[in-house]
Structure formats: structure tokens, C-alpha cells
N, C-alpha and C. Protein backbone atom coordinates (compact mmCIF):
# COMPACT_ATOMS: atom_id res chain seq x y z
N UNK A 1 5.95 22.34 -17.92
CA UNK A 1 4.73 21.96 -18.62
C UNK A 1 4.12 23.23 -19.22
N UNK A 2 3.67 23.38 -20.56
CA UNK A 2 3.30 24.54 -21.24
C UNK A 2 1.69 24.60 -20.81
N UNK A 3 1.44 25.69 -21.58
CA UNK A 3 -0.75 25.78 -21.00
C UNK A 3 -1.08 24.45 -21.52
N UNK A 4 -0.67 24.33 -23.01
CA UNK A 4 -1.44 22.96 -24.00
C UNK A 4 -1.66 21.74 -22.95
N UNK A 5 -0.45 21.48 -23.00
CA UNK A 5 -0.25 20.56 -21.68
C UNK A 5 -1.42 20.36 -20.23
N UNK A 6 -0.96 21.50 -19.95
CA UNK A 6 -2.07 21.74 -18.48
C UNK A 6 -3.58 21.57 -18.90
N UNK A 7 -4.19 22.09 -20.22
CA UNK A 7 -5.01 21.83 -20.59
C UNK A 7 -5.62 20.72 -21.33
N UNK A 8 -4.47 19.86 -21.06
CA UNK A 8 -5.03 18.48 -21.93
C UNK A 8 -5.63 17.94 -20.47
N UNK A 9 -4.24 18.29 -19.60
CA UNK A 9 -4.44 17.07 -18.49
C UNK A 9 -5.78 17.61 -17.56
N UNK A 10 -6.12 18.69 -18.07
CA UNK A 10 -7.44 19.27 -16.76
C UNK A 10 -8.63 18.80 -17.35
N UNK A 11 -8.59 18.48 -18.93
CA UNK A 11 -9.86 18.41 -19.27
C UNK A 11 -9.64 16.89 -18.92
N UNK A 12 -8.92 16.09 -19.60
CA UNK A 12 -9.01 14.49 -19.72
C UNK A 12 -9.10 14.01 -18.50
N UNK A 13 -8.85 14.82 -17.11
CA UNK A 13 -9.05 14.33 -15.52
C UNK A 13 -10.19 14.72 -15.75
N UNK A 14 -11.10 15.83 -15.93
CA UNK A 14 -12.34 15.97 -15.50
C UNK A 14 -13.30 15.26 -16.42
N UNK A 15 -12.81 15.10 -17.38
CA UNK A 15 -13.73 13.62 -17.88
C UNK A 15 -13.79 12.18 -17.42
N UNK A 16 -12.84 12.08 -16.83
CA UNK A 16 -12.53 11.10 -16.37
C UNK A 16 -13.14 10.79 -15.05
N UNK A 17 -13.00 11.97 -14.04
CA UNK A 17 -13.88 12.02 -12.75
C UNK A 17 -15.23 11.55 -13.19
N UNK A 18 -16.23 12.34 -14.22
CA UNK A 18 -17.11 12.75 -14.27
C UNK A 18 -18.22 11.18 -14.85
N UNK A 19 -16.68 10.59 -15.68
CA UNK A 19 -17.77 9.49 -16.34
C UNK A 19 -17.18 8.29 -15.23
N UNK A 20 -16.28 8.44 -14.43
CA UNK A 20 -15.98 7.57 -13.36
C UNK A 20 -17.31 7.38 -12.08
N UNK A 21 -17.23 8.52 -11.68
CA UNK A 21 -18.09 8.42 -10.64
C UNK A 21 -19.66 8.15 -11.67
N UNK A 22 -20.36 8.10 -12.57
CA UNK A 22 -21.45 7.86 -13.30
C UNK A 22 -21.35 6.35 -13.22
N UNK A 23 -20.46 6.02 -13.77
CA UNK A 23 -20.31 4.14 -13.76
C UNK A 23 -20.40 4.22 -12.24
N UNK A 24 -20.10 4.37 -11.71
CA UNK A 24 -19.76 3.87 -10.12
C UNK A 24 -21.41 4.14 -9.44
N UNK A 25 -21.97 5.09 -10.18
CA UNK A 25 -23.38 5.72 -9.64
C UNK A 25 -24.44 4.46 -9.69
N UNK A 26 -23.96 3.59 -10.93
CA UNK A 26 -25.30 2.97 -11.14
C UNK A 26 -24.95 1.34 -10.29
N UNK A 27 -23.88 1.39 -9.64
CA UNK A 27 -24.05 0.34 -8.50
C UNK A 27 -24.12 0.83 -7.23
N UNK A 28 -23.53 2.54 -6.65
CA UNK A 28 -23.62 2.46 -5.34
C UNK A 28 -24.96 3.03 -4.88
N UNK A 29 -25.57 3.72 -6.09
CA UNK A 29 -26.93 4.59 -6.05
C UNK A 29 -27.88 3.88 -6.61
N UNK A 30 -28.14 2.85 -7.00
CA UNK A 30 -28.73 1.70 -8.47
C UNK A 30 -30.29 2.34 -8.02
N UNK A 31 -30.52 3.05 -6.73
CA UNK A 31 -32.03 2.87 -6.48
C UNK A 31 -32.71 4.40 -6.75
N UNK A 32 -31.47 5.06 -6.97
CA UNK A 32 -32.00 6.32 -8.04
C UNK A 32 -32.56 6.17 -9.10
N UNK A 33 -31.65 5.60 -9.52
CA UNK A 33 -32.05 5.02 -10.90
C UNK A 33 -33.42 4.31 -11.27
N UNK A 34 -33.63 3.08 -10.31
CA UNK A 34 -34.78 2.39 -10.26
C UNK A 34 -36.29 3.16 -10.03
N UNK A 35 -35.92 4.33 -9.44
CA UNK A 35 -36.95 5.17 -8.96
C UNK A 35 -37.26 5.85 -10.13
N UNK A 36 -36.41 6.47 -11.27
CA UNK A 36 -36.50 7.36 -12.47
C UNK A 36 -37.26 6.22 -13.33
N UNK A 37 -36.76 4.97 -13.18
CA UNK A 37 -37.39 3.76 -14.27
C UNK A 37 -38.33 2.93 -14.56
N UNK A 38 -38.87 3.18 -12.78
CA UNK A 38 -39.99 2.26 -12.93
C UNK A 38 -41.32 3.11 -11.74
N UNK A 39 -42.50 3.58 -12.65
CA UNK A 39 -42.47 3.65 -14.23
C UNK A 39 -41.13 5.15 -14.93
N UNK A 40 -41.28 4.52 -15.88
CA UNK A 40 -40.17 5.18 -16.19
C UNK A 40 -40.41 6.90 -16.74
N UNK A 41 -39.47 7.95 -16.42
CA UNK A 41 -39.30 8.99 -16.36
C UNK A 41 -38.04 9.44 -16.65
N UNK A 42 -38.28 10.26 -17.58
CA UNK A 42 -37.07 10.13 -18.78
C UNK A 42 -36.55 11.41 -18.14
N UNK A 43 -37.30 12.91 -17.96
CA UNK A 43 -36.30 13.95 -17.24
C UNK A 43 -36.36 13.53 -15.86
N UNK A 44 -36.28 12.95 -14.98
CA UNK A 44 -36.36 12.09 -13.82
C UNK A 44 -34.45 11.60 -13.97
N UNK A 45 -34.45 10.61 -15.09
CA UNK A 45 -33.57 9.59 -15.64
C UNK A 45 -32.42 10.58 -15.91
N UNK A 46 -32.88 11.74 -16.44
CA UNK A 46 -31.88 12.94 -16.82
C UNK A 46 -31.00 13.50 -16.14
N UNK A 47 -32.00 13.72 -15.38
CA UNK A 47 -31.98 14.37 -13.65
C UNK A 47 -30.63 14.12 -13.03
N UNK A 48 -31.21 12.35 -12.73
CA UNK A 48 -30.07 11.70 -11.80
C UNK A 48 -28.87 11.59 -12.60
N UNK A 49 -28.62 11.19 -14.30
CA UNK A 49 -27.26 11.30 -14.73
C UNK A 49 -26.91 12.36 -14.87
N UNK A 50 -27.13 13.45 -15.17
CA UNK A 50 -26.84 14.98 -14.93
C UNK A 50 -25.99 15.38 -13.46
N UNK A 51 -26.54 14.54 -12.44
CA UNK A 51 -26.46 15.29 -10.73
C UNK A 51 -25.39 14.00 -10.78
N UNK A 52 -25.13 12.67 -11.37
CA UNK A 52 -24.12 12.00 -10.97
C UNK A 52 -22.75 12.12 -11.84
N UNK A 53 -22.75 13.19 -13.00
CA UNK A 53 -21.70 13.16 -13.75
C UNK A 53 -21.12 14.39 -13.06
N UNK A 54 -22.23 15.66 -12.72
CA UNK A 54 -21.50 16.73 -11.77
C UNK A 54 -20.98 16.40 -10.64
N UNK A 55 -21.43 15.37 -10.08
CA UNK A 55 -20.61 15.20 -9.08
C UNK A 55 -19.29 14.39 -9.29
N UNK A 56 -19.14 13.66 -9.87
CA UNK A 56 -17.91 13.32 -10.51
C UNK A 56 -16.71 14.36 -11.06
N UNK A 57 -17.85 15.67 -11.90
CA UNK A 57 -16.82 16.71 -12.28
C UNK A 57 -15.84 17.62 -10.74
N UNK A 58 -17.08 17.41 -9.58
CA UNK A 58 -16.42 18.35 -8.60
C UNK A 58 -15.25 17.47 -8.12
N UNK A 59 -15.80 15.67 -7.89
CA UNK A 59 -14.15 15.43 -7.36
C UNK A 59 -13.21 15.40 -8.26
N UNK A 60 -13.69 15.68 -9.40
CA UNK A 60 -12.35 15.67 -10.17
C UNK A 60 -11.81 17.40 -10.29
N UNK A 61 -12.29 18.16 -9.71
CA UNK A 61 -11.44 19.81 -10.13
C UNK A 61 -10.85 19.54 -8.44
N UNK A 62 -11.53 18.58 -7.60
CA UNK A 62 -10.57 18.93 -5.92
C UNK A 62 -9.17 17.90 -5.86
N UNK A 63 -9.46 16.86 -6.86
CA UNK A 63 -8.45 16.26 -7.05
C UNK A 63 -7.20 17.09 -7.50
N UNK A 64 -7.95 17.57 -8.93
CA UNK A 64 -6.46 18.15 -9.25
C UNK A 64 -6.05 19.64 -8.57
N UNK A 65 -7.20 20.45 -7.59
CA UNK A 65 -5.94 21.45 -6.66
C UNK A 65 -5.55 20.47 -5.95
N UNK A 66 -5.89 19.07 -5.86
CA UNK A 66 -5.26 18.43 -4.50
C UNK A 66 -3.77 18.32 -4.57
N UNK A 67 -3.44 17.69 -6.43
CA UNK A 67 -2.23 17.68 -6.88
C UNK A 67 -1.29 18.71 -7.74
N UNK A 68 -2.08 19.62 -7.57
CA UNK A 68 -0.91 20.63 -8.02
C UNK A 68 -0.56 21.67 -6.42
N UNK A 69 -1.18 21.26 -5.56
CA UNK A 69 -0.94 21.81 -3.98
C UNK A 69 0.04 20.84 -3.39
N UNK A 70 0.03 19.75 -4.17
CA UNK A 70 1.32 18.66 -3.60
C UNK A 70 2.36 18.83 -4.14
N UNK A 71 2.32 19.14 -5.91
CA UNK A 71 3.50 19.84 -6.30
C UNK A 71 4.21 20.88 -5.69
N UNK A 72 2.52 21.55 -5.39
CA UNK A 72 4.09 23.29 -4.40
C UNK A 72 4.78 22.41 -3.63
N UNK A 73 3.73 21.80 -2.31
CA UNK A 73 4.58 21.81 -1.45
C UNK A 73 5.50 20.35 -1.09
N UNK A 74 5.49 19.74 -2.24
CA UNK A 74 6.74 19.01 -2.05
C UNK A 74 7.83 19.69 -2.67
N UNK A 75 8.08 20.51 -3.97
CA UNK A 75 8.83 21.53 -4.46
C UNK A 75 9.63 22.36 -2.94
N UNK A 76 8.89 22.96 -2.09
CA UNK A 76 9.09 23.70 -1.02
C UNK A 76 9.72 22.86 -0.04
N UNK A 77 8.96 21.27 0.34
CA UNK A 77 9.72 20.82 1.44
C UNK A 77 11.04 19.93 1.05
N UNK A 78 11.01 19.70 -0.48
CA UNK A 78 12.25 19.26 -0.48
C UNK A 78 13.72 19.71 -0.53
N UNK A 79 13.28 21.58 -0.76
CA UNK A 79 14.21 22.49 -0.66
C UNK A 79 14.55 22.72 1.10
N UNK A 80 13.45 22.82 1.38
CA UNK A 80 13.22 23.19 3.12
C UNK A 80 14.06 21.89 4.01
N UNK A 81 13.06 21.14 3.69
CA UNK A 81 13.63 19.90 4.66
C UNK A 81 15.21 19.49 4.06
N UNK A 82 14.83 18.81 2.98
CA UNK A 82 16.09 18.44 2.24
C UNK A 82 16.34 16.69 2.83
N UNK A 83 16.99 16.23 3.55
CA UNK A 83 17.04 14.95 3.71
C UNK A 83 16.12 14.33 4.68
N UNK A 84 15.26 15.72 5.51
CA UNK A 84 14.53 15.15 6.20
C UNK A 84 12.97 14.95 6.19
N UNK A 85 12.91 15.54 4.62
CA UNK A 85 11.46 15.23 3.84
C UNK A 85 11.04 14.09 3.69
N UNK A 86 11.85 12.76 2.85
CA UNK A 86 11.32 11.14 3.36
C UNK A 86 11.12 10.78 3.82
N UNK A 87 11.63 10.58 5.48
CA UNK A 87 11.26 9.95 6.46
C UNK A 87 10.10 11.02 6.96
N UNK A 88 9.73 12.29 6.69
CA UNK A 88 8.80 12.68 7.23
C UNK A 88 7.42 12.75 6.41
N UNK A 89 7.71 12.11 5.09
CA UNK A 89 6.63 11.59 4.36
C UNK A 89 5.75 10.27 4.87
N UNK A 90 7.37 8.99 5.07
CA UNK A 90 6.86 8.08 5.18
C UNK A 90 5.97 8.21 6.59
N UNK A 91 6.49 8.52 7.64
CA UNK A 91 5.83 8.89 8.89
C UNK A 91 4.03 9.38 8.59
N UNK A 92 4.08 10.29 7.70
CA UNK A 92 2.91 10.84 7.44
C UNK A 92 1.89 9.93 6.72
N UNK A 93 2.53 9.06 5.82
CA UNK A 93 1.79 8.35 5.20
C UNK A 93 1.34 6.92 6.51
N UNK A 94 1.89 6.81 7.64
CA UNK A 94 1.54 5.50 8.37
C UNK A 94 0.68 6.50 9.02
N UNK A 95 0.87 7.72 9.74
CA UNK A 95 -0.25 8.23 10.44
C UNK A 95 -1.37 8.45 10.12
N UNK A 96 -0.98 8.56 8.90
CA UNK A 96 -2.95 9.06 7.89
C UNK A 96 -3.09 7.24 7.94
N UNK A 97 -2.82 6.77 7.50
CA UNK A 97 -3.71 4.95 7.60
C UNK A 97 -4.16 4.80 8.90
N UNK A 98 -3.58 5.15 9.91
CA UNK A 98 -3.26 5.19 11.58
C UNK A 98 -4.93 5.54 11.82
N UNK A 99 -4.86 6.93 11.29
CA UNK A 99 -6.25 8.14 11.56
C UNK A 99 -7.33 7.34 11.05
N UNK A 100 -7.12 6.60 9.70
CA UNK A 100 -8.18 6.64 9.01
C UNK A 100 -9.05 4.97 9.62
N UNK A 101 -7.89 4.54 10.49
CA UNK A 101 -8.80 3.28 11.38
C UNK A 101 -9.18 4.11 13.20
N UNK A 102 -8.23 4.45 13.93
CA UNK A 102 -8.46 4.63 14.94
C UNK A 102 -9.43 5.68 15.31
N UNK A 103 -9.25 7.14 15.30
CA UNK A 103 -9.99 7.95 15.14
C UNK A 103 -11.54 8.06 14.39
N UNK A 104 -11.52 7.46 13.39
CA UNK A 104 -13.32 6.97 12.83
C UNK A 104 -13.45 6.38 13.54
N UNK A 105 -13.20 5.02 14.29
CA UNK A 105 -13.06 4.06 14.95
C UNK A 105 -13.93 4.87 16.53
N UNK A 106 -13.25 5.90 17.36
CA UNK A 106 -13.52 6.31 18.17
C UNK A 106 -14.56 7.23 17.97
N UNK A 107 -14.71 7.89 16.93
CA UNK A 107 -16.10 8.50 16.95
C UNK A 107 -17.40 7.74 16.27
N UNK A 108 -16.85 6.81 16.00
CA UNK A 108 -18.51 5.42 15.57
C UNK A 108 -18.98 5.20 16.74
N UNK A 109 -20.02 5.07 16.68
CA UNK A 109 -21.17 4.48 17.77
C UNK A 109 -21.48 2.68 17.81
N UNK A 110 -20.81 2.61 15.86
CA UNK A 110 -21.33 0.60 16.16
C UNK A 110 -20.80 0.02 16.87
N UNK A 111 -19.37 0.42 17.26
CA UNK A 111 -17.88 -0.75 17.96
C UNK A 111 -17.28 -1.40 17.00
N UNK A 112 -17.55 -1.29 15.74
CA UNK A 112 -17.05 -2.55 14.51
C UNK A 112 -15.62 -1.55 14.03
N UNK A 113 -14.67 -2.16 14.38
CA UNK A 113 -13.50 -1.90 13.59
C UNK A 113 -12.60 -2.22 12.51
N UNK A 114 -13.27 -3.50 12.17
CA UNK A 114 -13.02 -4.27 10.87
C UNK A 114 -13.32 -3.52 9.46
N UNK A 115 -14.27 -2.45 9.27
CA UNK A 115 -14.68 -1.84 8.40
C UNK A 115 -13.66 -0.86 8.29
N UNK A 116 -13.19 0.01 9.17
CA UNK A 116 -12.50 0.76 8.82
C UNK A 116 -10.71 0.20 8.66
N UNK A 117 -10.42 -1.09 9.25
CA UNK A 117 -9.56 -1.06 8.82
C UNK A 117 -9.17 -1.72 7.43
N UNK A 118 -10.11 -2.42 6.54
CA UNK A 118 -10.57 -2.83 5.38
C UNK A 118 -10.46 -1.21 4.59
N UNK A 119 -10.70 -0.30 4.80
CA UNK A 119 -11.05 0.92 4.10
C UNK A 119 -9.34 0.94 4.01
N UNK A 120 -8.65 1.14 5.36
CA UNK A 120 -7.37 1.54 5.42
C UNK A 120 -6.28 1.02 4.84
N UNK A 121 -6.70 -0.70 4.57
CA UNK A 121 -5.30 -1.86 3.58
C UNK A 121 -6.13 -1.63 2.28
N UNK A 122 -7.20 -1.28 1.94
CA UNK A 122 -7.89 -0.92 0.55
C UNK A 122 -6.42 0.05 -0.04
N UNK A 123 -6.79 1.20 0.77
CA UNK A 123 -6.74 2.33 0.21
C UNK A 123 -4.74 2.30 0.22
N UNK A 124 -4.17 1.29 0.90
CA UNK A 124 -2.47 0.89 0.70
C UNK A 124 -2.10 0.05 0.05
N UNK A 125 -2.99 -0.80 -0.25
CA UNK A 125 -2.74 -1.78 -0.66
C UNK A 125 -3.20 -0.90 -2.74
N UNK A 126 -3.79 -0.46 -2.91
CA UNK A 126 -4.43 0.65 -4.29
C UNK A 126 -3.22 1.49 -4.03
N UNK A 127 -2.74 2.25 -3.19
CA UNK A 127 -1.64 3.77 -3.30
C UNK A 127 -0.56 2.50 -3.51
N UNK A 128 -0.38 1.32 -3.25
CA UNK A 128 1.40 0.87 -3.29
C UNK A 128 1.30 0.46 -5.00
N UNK A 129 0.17 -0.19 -5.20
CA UNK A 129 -0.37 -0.52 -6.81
C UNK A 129 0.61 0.56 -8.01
N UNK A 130 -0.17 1.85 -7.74
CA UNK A 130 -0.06 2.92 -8.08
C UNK A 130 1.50 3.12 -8.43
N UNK A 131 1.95 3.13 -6.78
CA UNK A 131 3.52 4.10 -6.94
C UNK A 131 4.26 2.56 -7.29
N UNK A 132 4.10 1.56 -7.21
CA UNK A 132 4.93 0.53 -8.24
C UNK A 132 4.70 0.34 -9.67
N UNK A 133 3.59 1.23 -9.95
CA UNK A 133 3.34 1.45 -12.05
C UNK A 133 4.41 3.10 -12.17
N UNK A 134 4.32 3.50 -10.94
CA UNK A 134 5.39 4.89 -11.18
C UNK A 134 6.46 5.07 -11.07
N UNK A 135 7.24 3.67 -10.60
CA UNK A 135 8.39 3.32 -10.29
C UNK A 135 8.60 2.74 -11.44
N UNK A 136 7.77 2.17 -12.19
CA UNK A 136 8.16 1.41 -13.23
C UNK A 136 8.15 1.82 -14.23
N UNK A 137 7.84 3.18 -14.51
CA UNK A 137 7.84 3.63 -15.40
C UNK A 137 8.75 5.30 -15.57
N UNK A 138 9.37 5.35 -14.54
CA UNK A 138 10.28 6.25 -14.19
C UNK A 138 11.82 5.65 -13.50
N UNK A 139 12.03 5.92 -11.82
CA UNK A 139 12.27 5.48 -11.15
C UNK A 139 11.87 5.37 -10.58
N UNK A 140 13.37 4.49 -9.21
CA UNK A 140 12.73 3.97 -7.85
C UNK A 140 12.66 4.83 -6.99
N UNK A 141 13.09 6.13 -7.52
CA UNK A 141 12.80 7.21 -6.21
C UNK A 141 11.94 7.73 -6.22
N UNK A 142 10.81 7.55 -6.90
CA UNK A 142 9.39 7.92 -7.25
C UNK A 142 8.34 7.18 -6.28
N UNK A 143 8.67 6.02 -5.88
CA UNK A 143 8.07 5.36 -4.81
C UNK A 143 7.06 6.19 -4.08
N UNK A 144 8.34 6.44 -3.04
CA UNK A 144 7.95 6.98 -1.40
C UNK A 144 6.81 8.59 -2.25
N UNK A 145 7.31 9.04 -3.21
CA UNK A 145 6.02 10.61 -3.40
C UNK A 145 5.23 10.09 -3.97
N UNK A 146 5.15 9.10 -4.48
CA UNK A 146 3.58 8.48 -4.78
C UNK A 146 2.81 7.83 -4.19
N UNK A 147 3.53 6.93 -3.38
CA UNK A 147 2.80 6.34 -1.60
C UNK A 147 2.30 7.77 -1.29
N UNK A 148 3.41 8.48 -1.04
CA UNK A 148 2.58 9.44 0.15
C UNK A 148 1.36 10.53 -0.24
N UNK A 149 1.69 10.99 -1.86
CA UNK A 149 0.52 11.57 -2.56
C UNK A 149 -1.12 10.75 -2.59
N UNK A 150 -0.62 9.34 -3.03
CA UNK A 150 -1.49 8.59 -3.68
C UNK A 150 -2.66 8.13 -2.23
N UNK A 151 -1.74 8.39 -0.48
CA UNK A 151 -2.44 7.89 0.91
C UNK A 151 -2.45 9.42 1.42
N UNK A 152 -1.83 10.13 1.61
CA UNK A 152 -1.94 11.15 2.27
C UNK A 152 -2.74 12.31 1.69
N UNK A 153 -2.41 12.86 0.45
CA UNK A 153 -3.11 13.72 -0.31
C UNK A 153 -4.77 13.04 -0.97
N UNK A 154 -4.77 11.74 -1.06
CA UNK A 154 -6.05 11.31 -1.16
C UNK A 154 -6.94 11.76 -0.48
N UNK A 155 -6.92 11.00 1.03
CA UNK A 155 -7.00 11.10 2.56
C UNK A 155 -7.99 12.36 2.54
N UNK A 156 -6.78 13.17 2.73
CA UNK A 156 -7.12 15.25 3.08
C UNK A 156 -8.24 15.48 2.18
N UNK A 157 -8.01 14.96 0.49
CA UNK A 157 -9.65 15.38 0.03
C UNK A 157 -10.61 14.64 0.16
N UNK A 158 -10.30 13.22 0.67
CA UNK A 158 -11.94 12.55 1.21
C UNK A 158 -11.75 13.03 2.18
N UNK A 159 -11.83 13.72 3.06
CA UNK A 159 -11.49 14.05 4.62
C UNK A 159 -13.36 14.42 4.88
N UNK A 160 -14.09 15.69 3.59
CA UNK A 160 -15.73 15.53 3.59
C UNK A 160 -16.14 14.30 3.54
N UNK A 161 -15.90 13.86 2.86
CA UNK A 161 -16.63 12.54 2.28
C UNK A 161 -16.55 11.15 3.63
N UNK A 162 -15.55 11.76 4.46
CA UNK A 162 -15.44 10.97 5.66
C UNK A 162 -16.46 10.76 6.69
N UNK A 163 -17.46 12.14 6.70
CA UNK A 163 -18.07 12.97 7.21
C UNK A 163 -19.76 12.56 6.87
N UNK A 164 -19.59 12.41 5.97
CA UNK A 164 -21.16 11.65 5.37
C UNK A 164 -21.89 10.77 6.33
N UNK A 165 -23.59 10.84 6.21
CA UNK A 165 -24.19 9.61 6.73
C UNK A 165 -24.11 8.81 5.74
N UNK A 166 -24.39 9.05 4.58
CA UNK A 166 -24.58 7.99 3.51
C UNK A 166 -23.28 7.53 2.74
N UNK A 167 -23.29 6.32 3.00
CA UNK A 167 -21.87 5.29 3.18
C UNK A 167 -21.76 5.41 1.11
N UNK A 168 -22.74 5.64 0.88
CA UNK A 168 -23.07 5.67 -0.82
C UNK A 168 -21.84 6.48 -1.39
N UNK A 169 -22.39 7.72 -0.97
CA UNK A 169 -21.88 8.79 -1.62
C UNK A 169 -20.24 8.90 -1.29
N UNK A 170 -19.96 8.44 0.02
CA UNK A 170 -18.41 8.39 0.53
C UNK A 170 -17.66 7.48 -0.34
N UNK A 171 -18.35 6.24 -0.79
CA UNK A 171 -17.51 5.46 -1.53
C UNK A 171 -17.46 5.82 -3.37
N UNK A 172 -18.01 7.12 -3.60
CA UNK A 172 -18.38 7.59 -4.71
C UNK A 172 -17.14 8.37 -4.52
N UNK A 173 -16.86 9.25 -3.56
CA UNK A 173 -16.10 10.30 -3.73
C UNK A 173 -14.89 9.49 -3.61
N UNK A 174 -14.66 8.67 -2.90
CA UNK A 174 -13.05 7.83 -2.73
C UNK A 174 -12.39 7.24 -4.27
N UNK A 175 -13.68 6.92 -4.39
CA UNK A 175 -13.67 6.02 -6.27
C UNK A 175 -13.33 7.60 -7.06
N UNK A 176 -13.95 8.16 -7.52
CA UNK A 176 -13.25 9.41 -8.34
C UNK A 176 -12.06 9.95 -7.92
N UNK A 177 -11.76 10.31 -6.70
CA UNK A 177 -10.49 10.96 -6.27
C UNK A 177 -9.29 10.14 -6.67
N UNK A 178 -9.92 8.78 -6.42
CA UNK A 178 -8.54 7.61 -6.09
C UNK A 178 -7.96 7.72 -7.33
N UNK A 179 -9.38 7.46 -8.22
CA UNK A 179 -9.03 7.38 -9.89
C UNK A 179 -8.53 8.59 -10.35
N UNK A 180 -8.86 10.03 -10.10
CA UNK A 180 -8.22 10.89 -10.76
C UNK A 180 -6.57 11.35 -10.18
N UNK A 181 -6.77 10.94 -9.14
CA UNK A 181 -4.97 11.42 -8.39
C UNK A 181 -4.27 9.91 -9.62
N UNK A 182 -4.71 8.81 -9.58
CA UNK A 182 -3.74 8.20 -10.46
C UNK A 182 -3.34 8.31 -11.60
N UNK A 183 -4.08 8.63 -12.30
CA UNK A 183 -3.88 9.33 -13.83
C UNK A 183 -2.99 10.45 -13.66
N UNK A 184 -3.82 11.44 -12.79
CA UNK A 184 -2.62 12.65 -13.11
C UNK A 184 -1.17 11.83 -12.43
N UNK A 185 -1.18 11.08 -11.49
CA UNK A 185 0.31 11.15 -11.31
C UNK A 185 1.03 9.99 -11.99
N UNK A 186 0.38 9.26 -12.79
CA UNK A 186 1.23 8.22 -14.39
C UNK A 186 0.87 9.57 -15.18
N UNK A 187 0.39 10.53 -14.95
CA UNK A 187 0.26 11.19 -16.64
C UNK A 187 1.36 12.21 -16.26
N UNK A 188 1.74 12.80 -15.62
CA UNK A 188 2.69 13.77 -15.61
C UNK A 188 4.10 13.49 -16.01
N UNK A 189 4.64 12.63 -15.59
CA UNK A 189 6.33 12.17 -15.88
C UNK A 189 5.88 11.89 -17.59
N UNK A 190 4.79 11.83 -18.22
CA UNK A 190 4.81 12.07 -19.80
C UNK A 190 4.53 12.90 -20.05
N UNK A 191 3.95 14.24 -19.78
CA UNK A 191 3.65 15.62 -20.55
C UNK A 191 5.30 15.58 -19.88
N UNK A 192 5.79 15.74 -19.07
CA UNK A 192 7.16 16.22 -19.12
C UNK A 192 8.51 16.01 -19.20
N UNK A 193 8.11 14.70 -19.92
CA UNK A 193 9.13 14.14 -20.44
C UNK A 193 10.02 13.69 -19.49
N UNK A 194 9.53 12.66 -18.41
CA UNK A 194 10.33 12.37 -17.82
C UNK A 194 10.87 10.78 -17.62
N UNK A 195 9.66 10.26 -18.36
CA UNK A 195 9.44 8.36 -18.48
C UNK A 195 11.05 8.39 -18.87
N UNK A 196 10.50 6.54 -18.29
CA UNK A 196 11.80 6.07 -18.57
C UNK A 196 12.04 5.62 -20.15
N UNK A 197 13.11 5.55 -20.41
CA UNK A 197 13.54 5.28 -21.69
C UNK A 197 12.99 3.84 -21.51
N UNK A 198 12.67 3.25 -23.21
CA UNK A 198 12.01 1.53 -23.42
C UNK A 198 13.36 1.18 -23.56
């Protein structure tokens, strides 16, 4: 991939974060908003789309070290491991779903485990979406590194956002990340020419 390249795909992800999480702002935050509007207050109004498009821009620059840190190191473990990189993907990808019910699960105070495991077939049931538009538009051995990018490398950068009291902002950061890891990974097999022939 040349700079041009790298620089299409950094800006068009961080636009993309930026006006992603903004749409997403005015249903999971709607009462920011309501507060700038009524009565209404226009640098108030500024304010909050200003502070909800930056935050969109940050998950979108952690997204993409998220995925060019998956490039090294799948580059590295598929030299390293070699046949025993798949099965230690797929493994990785059931343990992060595993984590992301049991472990929240044990440090909640409500007892409700239905929520988190709704978060966990969300977020497999969206990564299998994904790596079957990347299978389909490449190959089938594209699968299993897009499952495991699209659940595992997600995962690691909401890992803050896990961490939150406000359930708002966590489902803000999941929504930009989710959305920007998918683009870059349908947009790459085309800056480099790798799609499948029509």
C-alpha cells in the first residue's frame, strides 16, 4: 500500500468515526442536546456537536492503531506459529466472547446476566456479518482473520469503554470502533488489490 493509499484510508476512517459516533450521539445522549435547546443555546448546541464529533475522531485514530497492530502481528504469528495460528485465533476469539459475559458478569453488583450476554451474540453475531461480506468478496480463508479481528481486536479497544459508569458513552464507543474496524477491513483487500475478480 503506497502513502496515497494510507492516506485516503486514515482520513475516510476518521470521518467516518467522527460523523458515526455524532448520529449515534443524538439517540444515546438526546438529553445533551435537549439541554443546549430548550431554551435554546446555539454555542451550548456547538459545544455538544463539537465534543461528540471529537469523540468519534478519537475512536476512530484507536481503531485504526488497533488495525494496523493486527496487521504486524498477524504478519509475525503467521510466520511464527504457522499452522498453529488458526486454531489459536479461533480459541481466542471464543475466550474474548467467554470474558465479555462471565467476567463483567462477576464484577456487576446487579446479578443480571442476560445483558451481557446480549452484548456478547451482538457483537458475533455483527463480527460473523462482517467476515462473510470478506469472504465474499475475497476468499474463504479470510473468514477465521476477520472473526477474530472484527471480536478480538474490537474487544481490546472497547476494553476502556468497558470500564465506564455511563452505559451511554460505552455504547458510543462500541458503535464507532465496530463501524470503523469494518470499513478498514472491506477497504483494504481494495487499496491492494486483492478483491475477488466479478
Amino acid at each position: 500500500m503506497n502513502s496515497r493509499k494510507w492516506v485516503r484510508m486514515f482520513m475516510t476512517t476518521l470521518a467516518l468515526g467522527g460523523t458515526v459516533v455524532l448520529i449515534a450521539s443524538f439517540f444515546f445522549r438526546a438529553d445533551a442536546y435537549m439541554e443546549a435547546l430548550d431554551p435554546l443555546q446555539i454555542g451550548e448546541l456547538f459545544g455538544v456537536l463539537i465534543f461528540f464529533l471529537g469523540y468519534g475522531l478519537i475512536f476512530s485514530v484507536i481503531s485504526q492503531m488497533g488495525f494496523f497492530a493486527y496487521l504486524m502481528i498477524n504478519q509475525f504469528a503467521t510466520g511464527m506459529f504457522r499452522g498453529f495460528w488458526r486454531p489459536l485465533q479461533a480459541f481466542l476469539i471464543i475466550f474474548t466472547l467467554f470474558d465479555l459475559v462471565y467476567f463483567r458478569y462477576l464484577a456487576s453488583d446487579d446479578g443480571n446476566i442476560w445483558g451481557y450476554l446480549a452484548t456478547a451474540a451482538g457483537l458475533l453475531v455483527a463480527s460473523y456479518l462482517v467476515a462473510k461480506r470478506k469472504v465474499y468478496e475475497t476468499n474463504k480463508t479470510a473468514f477465521l482473520p476477520a472473526m477474530f479481528f472484527m471480536t478480538v481486536i474490537t474487544t481490546v479497544e472497547w476494553l476502556p469503554g468497558l470500564y465506564l459508569d455511563d452505559s451511554a458513552y460505552t455504547w458510543l464507543m462500541i458503535i464507532g470502533l465496530f463501524v470503523c474496524n469494518s470499513y478498514q477491513l472491506l477497504l483494504l483487500h481494495r487499496l491492494v488489490g486483492t478483491a475477488k475478480e466479478a
